[in-house]
Protein backbone atom coordinates (compact mmCIF):
# COMPACT_ATOMS: atom_id res chain seq x y z
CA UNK A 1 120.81 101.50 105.00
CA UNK A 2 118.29 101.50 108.00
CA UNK A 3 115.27 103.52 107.72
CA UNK A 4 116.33 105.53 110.67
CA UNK A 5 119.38 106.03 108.87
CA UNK A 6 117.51 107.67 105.74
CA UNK A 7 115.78 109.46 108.32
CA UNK A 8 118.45 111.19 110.07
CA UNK A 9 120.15 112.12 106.62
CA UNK A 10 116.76 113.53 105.64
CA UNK A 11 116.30 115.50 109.09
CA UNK A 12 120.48 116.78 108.74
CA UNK A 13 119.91 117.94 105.22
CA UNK A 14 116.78 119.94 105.79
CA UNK A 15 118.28 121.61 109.28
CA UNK A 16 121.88 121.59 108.01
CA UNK A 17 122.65 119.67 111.01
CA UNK A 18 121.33 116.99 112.92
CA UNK A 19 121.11 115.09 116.84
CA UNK A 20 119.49 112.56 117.79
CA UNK A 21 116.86 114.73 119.55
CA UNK A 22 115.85 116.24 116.03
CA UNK A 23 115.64 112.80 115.38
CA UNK A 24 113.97 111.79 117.92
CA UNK A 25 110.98 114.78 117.33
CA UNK A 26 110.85 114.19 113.59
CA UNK A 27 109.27 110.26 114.34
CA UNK A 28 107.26 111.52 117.19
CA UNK A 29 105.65 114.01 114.17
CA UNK A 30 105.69 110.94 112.20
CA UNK A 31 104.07 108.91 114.70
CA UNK A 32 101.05 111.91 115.25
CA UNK A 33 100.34 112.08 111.63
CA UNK A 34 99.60 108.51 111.37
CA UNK A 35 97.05 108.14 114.93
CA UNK A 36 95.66 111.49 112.98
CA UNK A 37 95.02 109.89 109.68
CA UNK A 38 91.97 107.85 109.41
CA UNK A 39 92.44 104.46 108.00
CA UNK A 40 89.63 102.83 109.42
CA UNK A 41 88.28 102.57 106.12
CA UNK A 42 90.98 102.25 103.98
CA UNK A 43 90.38 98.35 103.11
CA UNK A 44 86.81 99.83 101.96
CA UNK A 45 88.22 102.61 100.06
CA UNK A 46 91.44 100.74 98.07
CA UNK A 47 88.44 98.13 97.12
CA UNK A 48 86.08 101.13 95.15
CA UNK A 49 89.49 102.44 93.81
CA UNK A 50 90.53 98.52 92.74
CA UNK A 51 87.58 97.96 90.92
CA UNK A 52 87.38 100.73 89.20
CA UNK A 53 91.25 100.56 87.76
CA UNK A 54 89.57 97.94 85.12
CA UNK A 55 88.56 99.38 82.16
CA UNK A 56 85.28 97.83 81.25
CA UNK A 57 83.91 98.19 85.12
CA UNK A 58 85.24 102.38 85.22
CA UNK A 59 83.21 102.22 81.83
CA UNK A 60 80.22 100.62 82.93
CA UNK A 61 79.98 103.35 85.52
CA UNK A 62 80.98 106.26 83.98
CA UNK A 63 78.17 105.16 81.33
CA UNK A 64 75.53 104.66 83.62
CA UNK A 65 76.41 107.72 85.66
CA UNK A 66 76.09 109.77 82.34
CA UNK A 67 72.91 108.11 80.85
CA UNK A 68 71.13 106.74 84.08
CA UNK A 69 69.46 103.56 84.97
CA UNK A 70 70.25 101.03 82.61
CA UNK A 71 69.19 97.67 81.80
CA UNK A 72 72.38 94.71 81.36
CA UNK A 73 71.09 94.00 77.64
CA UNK A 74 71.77 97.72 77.11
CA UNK A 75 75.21 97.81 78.56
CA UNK A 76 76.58 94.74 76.61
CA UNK A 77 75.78 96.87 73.51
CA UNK A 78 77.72 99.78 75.01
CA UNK A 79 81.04 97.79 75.91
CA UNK A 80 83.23 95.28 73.46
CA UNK A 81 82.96 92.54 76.04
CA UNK A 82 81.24 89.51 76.61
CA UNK A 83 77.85 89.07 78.28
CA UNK A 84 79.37 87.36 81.06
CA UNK A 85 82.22 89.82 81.13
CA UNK A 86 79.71 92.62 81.52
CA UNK A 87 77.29 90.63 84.09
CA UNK A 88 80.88 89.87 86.25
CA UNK A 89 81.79 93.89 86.41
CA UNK A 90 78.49 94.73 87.01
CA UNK A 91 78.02 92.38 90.24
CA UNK A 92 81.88 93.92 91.36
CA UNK A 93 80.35 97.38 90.98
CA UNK A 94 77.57 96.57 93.26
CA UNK A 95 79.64 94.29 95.68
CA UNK A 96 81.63 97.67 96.33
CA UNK A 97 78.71 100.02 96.25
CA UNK A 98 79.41 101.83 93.08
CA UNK A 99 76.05 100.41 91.89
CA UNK A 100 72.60 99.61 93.18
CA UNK A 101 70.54 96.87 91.14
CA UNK A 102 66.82 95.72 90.99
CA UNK A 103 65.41 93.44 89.29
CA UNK A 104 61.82 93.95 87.15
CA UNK A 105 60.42 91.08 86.11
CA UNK A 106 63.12 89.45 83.40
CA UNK A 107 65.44 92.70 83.59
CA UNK A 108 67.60 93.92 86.11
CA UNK A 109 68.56 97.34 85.99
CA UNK A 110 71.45 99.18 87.22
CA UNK A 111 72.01 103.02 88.84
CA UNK A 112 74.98 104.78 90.04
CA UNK A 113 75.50 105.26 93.79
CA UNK A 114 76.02 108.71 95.49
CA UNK A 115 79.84 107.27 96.05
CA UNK A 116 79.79 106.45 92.45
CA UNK A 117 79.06 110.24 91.72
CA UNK A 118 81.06 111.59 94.10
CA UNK A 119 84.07 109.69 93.10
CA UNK A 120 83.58 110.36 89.46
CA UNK A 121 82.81 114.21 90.37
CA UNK A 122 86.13 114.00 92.23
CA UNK A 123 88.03 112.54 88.94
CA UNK A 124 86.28 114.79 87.02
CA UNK A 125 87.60 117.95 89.13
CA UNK A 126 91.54 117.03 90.02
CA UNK A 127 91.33 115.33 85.89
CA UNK A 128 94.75 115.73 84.78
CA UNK A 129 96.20 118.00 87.74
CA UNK A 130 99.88 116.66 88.55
């Protein structure tokens, strides 16, 4: 079955019946909502949302969002994962700007982004709404 097909039975079972016009105006709506929707940054925004779908890099930030700056010898202790495991999430954190970094002398030291909050905020708020 054709997509247009679906359509049509979609558009005949919400009106009761259905032309091609009503058709017709239901993918011109269709076509609207999608110039109106901004996806310019939706390669940008499914990359945050990737990396944070593992569990030791959502973790890592919900960790240093809650206790602030931390160093990388301090976060191994936090997570059951390797040292490279750790130093691997934490570079994908920052990659994405979940994380800023600096480095002081020997240590570097990680901190939570404003997108890092607000996304976390936003989890927080919607948690467990369905």
């Amino acid at each position: 079955m054709s997509q247009s097909d679906r359509l049509r039975r979609l558009v005949a079972d919400e009106l009761g019946d259905c032309c091609a016009e009503d058709v017709k105006h239901r993918q011109e709506q269709l076509r609207e909502l999608k110039a109106s929707t901004p996806m310019a940054d939706a390669t940008d925004h499914v990359s945050v949302l990737s990396t944070l779908s593992d569990d030791t890099r959502y973790r890592l930030t919900r960790l240093i969002a809650s206790g602030g700056e931390r160093c990388v010898c301090e976060l191994e202790v936090l997570v059951d994962v390797s040292e490279s495991a750790v130093s691997h999430a934490l570079s994908d954190l920052v990659e994405v700007g979940l994380l800023t970094r600096r480095k002081e002398g020997k240590w570097r030291y990680y901190r939570t982004t404003d997108r890092a909050e607000a996304v976390l905020a936003a989890l927080d708020e919607t948690g467990g709404e369905q």
